[in-house]
C-alpha atoms as a PDB file:
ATOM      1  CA  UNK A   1       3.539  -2.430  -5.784  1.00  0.00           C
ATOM      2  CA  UNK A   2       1.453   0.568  -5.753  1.00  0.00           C
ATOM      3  CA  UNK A   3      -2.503  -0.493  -4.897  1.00  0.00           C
ATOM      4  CA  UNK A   4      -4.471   1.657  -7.317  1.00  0.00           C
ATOM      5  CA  UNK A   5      -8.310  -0.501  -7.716  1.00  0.00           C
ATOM      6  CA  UNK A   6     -10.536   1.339  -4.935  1.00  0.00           C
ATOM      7  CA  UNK A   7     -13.193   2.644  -6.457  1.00  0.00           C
ATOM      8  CA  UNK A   8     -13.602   5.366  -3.264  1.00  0.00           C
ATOM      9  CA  UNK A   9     -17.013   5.603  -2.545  1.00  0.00           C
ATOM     10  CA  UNK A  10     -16.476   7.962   0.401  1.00  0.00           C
ATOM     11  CA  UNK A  11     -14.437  10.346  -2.100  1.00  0.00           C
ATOM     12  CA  UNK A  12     -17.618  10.776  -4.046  1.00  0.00           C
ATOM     13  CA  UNK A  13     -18.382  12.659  -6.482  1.00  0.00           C
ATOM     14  CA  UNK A  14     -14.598  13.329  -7.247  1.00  0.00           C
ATOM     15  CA  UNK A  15     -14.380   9.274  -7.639  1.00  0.00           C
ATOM     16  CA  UNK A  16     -17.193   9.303 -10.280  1.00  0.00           C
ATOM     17  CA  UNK A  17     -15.271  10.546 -13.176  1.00  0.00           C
ATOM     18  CA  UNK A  18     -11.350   9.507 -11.846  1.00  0.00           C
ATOM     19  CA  UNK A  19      -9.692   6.814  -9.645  1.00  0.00           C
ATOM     20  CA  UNK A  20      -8.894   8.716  -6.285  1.00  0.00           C
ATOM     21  CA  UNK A  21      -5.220   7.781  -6.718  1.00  0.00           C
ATOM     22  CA  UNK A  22      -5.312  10.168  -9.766  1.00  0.00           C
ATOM     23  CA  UNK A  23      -6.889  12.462  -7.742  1.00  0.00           C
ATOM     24  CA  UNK A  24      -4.473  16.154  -7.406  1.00  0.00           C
ATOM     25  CA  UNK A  25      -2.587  16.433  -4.687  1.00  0.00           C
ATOM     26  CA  UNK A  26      -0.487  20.017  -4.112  1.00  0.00           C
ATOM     27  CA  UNK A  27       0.230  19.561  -8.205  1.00  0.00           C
ATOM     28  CA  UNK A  28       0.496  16.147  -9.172  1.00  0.00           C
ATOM     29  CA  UNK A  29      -1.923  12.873  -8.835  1.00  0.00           C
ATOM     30  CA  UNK A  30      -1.578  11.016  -5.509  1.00  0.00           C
ATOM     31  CA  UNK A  31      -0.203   8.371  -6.263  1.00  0.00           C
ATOM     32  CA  UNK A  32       2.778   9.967  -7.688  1.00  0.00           C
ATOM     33  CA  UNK A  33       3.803  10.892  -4.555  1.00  0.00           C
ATOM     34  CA  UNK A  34       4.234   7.695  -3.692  1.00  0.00           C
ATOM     35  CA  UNK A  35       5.973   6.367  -6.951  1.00  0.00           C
ATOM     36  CA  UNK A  36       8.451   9.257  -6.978  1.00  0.00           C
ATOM     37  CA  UNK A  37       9.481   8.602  -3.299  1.00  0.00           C
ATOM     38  CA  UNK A  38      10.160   4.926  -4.329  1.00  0.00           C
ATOM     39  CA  UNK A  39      12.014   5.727  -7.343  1.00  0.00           C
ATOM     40  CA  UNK A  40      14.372   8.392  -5.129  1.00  0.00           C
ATOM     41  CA  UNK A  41      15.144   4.983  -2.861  1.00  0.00           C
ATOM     42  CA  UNK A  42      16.241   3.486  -6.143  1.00  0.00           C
ATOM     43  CA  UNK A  43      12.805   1.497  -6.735  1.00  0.00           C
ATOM     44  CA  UNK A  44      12.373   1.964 -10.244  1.00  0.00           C
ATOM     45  CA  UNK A  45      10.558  -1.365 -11.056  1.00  0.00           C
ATOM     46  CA  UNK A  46       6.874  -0.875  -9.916  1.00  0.00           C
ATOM     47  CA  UNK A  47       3.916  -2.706 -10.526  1.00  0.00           C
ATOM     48  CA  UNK A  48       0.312  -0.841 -10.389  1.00  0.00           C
ATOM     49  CA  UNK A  49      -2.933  -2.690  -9.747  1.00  0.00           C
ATOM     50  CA  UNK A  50      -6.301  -1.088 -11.440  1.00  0.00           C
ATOM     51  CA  UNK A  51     -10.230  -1.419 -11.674  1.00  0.00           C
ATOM     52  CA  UNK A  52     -12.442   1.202 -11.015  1.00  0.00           C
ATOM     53  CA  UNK A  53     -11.589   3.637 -14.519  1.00  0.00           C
ATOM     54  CA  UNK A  54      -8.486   1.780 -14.278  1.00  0.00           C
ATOM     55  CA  UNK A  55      -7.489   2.785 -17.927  1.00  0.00           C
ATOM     56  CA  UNK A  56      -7.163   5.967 -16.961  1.00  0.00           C
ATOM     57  CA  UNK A  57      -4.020   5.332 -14.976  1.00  0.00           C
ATOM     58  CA  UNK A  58      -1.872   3.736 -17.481  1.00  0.00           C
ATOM     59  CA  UNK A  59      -3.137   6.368 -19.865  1.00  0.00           C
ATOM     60  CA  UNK A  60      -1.746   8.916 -17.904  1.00  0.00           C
ATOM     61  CA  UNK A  61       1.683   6.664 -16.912  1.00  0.00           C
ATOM     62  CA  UNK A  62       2.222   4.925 -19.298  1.00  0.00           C
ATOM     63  CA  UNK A  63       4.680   1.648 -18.891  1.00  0.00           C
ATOM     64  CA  UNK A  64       8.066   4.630 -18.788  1.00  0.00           C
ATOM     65  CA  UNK A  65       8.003   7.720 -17.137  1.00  0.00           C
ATOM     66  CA  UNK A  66      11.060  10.336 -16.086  1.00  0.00           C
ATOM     67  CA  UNK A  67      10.662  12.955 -13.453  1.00  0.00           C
ATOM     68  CA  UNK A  68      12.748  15.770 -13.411  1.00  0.00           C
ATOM     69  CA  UNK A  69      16.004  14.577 -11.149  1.00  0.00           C
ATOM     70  CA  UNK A  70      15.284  10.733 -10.947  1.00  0.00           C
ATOM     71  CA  UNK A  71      15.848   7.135 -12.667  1.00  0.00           C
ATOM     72  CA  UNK A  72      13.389   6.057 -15.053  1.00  0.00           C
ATOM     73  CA  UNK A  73      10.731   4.388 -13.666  1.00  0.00           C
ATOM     74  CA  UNK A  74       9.062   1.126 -15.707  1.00  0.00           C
ATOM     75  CA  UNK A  75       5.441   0.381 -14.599  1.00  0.00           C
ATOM     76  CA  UNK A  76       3.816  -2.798 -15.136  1.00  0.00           C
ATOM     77  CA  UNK A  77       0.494  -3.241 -14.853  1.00  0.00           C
ATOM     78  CA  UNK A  78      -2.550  -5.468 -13.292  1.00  0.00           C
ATOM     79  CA  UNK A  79      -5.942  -4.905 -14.629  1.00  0.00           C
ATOM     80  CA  UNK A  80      -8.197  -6.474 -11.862  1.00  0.00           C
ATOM     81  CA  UNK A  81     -11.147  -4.663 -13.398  1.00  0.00           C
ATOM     82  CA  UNK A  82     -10.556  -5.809 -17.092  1.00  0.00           C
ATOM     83  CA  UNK A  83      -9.593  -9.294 -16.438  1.00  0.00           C
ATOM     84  CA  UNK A  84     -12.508  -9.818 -13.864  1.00  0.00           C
ATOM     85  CA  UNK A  85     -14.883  -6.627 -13.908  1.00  0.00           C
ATOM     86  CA  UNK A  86     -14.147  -6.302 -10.168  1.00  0.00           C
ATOM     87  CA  UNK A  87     -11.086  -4.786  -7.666  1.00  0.00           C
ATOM     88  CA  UNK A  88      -9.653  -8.207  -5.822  1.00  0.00           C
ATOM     89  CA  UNK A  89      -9.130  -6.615  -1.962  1.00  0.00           C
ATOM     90  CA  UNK A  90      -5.706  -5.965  -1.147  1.00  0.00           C
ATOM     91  CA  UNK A  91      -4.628  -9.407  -0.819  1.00  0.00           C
ATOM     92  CA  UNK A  92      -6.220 -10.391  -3.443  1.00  0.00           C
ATOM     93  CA  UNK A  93      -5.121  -8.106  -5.861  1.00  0.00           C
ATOM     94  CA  UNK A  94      -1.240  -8.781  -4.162  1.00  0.00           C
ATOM     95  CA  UNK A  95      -1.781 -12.539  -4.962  1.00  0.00           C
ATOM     96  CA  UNK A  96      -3.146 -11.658  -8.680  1.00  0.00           C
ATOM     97  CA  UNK A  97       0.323  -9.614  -9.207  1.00  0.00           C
ATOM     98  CA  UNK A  98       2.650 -11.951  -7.460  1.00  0.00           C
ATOM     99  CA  UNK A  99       4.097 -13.390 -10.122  1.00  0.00           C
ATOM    100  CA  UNK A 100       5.274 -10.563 -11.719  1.00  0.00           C
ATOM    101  CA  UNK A 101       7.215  -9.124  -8.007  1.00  0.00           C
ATOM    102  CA  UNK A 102      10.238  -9.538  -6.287  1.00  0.00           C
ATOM    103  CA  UNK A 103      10.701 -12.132  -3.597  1.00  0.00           C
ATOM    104  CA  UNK A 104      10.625  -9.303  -1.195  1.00  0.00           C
ATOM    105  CA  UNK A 105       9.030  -6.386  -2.644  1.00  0.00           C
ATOM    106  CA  UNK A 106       7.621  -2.938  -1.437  1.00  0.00           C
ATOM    107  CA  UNK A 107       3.904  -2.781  -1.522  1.00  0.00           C
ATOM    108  CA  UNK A 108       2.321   1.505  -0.552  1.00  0.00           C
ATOM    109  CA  UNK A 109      -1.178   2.576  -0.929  1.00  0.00           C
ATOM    110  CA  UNK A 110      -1.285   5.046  -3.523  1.00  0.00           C
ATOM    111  CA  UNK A 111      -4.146   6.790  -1.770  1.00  0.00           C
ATOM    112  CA  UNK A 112      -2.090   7.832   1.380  1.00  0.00           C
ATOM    113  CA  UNK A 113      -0.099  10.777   1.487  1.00  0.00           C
ATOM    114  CA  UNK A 114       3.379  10.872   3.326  1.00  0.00           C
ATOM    115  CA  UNK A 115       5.348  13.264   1.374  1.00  0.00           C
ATOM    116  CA  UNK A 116       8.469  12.592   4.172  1.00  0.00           C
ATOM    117  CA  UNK A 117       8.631   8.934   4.113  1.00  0.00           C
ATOM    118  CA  UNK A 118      12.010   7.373   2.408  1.00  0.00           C
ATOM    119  CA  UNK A 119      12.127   3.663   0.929  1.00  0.00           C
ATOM    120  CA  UNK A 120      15.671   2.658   1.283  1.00  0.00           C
ATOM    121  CA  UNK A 121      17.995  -0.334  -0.032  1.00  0.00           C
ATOM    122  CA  UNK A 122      18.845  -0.789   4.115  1.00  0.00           C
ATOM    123  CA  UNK A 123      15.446  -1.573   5.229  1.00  0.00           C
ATOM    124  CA  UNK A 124      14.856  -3.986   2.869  1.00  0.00           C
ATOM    125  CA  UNK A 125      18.378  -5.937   3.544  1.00  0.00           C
ATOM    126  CA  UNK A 126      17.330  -5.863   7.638  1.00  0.00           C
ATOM    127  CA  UNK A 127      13.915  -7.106   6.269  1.00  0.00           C
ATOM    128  CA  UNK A 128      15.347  -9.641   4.346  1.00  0.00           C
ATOM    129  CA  UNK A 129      17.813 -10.968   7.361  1.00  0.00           C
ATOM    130  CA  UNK A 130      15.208 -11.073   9.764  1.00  0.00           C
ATOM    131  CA  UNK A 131      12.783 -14.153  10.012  1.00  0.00           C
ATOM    132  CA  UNK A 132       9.373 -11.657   9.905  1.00  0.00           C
ATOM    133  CA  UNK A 133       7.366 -12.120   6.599  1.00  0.00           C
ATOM    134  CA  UNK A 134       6.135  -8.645   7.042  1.00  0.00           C
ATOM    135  CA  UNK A 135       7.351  -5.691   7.927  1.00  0.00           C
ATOM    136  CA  UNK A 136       4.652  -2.578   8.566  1.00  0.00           C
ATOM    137  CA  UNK A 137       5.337   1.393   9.030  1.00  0.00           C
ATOM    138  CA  UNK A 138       2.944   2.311  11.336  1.00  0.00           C
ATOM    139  CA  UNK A 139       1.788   5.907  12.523  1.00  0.00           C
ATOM    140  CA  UNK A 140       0.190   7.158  15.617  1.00  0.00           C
ATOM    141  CA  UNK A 141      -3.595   7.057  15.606  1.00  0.00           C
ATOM    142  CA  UNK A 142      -5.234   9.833  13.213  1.00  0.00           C
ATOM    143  CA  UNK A 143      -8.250  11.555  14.623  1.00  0.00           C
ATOM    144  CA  UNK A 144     -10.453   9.494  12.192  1.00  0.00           C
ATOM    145  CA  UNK A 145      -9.154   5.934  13.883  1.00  0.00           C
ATOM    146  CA  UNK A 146      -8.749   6.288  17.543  1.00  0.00           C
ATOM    147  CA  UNK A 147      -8.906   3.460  18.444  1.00  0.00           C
ATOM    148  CA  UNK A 148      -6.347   2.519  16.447  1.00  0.00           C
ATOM    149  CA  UNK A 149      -5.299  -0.784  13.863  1.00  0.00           C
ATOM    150  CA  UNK A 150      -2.185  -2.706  15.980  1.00  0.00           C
ATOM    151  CA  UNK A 151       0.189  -2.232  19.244  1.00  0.00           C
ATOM    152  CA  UNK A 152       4.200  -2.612  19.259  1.00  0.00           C
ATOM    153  CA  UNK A 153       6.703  -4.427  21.144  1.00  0.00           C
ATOM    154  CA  UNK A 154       9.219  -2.993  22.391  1.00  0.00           C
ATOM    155  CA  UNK A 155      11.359  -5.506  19.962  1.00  0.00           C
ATOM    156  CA  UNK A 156       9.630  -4.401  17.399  1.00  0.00           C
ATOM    157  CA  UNK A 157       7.048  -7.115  16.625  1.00  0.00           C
ATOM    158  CA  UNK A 158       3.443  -5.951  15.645  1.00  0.00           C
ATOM    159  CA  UNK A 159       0.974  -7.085  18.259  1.00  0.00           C
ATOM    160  CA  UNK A 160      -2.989  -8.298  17.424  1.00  0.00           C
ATOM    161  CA  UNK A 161      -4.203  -6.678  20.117  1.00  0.00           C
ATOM    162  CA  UNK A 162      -8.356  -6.772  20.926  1.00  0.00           C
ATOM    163  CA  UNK A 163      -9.958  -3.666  20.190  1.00  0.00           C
ATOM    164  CA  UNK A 164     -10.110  -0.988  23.047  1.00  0.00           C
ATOM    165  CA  UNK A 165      -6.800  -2.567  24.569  1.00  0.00           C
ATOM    166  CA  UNK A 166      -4.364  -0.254  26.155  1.00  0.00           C
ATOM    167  CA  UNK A 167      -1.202  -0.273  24.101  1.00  0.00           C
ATOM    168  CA  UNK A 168      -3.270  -0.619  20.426  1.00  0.00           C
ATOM    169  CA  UNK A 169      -2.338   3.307  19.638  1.00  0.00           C
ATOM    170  CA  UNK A 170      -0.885   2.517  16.124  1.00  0.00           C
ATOM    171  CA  UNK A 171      -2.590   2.607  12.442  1.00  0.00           C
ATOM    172  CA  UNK A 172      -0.961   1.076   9.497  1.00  0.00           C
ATOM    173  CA  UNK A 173       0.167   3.386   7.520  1.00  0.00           C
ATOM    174  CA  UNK A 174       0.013   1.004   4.514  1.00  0.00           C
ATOM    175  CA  UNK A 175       3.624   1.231   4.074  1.00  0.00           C
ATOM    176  CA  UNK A 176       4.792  -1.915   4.084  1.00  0.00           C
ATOM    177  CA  UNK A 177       7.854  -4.695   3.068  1.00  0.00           C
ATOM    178  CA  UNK A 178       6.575  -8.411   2.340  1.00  0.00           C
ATOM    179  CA  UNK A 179       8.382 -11.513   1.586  1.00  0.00           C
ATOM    180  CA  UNK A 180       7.054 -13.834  -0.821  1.00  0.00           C
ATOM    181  CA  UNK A 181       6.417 -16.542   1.447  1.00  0.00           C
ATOM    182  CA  UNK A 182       3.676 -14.241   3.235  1.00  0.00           C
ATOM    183  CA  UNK A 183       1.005 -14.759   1.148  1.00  0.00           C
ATOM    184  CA  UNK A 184       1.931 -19.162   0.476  1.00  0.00           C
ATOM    185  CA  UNK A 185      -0.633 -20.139   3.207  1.00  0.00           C
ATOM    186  CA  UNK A 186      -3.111 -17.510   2.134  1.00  0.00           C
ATOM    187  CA  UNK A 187      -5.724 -20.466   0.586  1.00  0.00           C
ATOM    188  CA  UNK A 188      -4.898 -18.722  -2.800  1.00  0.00           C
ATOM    189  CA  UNK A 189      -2.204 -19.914  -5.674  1.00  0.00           C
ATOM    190  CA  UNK A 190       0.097 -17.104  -7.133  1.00  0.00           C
ATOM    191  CA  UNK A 191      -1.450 -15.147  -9.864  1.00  0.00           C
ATOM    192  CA  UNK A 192      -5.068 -15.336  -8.181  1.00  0.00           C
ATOM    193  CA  UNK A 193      -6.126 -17.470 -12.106  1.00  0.00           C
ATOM    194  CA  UNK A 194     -10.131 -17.401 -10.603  1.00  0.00           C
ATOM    195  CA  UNK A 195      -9.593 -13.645  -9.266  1.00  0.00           C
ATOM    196  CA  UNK A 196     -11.187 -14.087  -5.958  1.00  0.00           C
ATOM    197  CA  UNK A 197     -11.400 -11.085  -3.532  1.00  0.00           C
ATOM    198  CA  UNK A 198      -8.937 -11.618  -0.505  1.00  0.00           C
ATOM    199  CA  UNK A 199      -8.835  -8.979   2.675  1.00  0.00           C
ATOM    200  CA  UNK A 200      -4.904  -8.438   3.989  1.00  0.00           C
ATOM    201  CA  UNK A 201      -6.020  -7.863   7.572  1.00  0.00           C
ATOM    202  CA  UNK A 202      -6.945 -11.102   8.215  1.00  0.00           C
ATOM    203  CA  UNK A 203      -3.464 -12.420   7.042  1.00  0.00           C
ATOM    204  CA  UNK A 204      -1.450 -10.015   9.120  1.00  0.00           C
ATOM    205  CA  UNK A 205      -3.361 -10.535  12.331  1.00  0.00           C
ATOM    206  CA  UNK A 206      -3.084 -14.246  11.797  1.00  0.00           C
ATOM    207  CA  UNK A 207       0.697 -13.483  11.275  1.00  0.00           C
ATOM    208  CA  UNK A 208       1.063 -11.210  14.182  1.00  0.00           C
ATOM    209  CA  UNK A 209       0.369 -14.057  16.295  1.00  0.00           C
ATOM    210  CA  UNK A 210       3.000 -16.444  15.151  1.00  0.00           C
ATOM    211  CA  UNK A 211       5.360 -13.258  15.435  1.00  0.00           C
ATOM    212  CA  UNK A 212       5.828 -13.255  12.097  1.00  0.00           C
ATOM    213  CA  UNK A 213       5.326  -9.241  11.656  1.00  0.00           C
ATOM    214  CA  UNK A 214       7.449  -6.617  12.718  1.00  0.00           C
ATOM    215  CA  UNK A 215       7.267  -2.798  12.786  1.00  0.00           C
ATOM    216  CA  UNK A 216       7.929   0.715  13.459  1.00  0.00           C
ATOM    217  CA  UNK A 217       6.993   3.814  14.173  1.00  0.00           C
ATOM    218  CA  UNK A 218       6.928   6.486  11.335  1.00  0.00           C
ATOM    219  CA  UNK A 219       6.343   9.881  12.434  1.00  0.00           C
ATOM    220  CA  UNK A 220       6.079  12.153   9.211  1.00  0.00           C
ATOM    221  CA  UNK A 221       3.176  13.744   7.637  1.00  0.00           C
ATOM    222  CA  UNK A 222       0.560  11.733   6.676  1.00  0.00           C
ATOM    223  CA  UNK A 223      -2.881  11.198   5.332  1.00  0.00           C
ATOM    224  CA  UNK A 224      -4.893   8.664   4.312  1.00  0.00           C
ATOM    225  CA  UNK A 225      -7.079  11.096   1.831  1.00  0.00           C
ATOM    226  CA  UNK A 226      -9.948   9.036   2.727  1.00  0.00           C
ATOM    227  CA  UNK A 227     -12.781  11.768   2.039  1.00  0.00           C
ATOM    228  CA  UNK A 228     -13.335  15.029  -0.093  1.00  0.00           C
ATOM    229  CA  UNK A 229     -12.355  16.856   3.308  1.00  0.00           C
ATOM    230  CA  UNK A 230      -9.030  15.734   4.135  1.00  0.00           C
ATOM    231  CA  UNK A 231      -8.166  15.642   0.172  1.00  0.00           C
ATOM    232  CA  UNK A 232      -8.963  19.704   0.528  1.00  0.00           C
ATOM    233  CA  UNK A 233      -7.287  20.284   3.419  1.00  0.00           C
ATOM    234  CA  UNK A 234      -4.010  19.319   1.774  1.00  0.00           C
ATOM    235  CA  UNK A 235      -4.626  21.448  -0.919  1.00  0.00           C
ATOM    236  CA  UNK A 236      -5.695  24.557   0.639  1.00  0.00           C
END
């Protein structure tokens, strides 16, 4: 699943006119980056979720698309904004398109930029034997989050630590591998029917301290292209 509603205030006035995942990045909309990488891990069923000008996306995608040197890709589609007028939160919107994903399934911000990471068949088969319900890439603090999202064991489990705690030096990158089962005790049934608005954080933290998350560290470029600056700097 590729998360594609934001409306990106802070990327305004480039989010007036275009969804910031449509946004050009070094030659091609962000969010391809993101789809291409998956479909190069042999990932070529993907779902996109949509509100703010979210006809614009499949307008561009359509529901097939080829790149030069990879699988066809099929798209699927869920239109938060034109089956409730509003974008559902990332949990919400994961509940809304449950039905139509995997019991373990890939979910990427297509806002975030990391060019270097690769989705592979192996770390979803080490997800999928381990008893976590999520699995999170996470990348050392960026200068615009110091104080960081999360901390990590040294067995790999994803700790809730308190804000300003020594050891809570990781962001989440977004990246991350879910099971199904996840999102069961999130209060909302599968398909989201009354689209309410659900935040993920909550869920992961809550999670986290069952030791139901686990993690690593990924150390490629990336950028959460969260304002007109850092969306420059990438292009210049």
């Amino acid at each position: 699943m590729v998360l594609a509603a934001g409306r990106g205030e802070r990327m305004r006035p480039l989010t007036d006119t275009s969804p910031k995942p449509l946004l050009t990045v070094r030659g091609q909309p962000l969010m391809q980056w993101p789809m291409q990488a998956l479909a190069r891990g042999g990932f070529t069923s993907q779902l996109v979720n949509t509100a703010w000008l979210g006809e614009q996306i499949p307008a561009h995608f359509g529901e097939r698309v080829t790149w030069p040197g990879l699988l066809e890709v099929q798209i699927a589609y869920s239109h938060e904004g034109q089956d409730f007028g509003w974008a559902l939160e990332t949990a919400g919107g994961i509940v809304r398109a449950l039905p139509q994903l995997a019991e373990v399934f890939w979910v990427v911000a297509g806002d975030v930029f990391a060019p270097d990471f690769v989705f592979t068949p192996e770390a979803v088969q080490r997800f999928v034997a381990s008893r976590a319900l999520a699995h999170l890439w996470l990348v050392p603090n960026p200068a615009h989050n110091t104080g960081g999202d999360f901390g990590l064991s040294d067995v790999g489990r994803v700790l809730n630590l308190p804000k300003g705690a020594v050891g809570r030096d990781l962001t989440f990158s977004t990246i991350a591998l879910y099971k199904r089962a996840f999102f069961e005790g999130c209060g909302l049934p599968a398909g989201n029917p009354q689209g309410a608005a659900l935040a993920l954080a909550p869920l992961l933290r809550s999670a986290m301290d069952q030791g139901l998350v686990s993690g690593e560290v990924y150390t490629g470029a990336w950028t959460d292209v969260g304002t007109p600056e850092r969306l420059a700097q990438l292009n210049a």
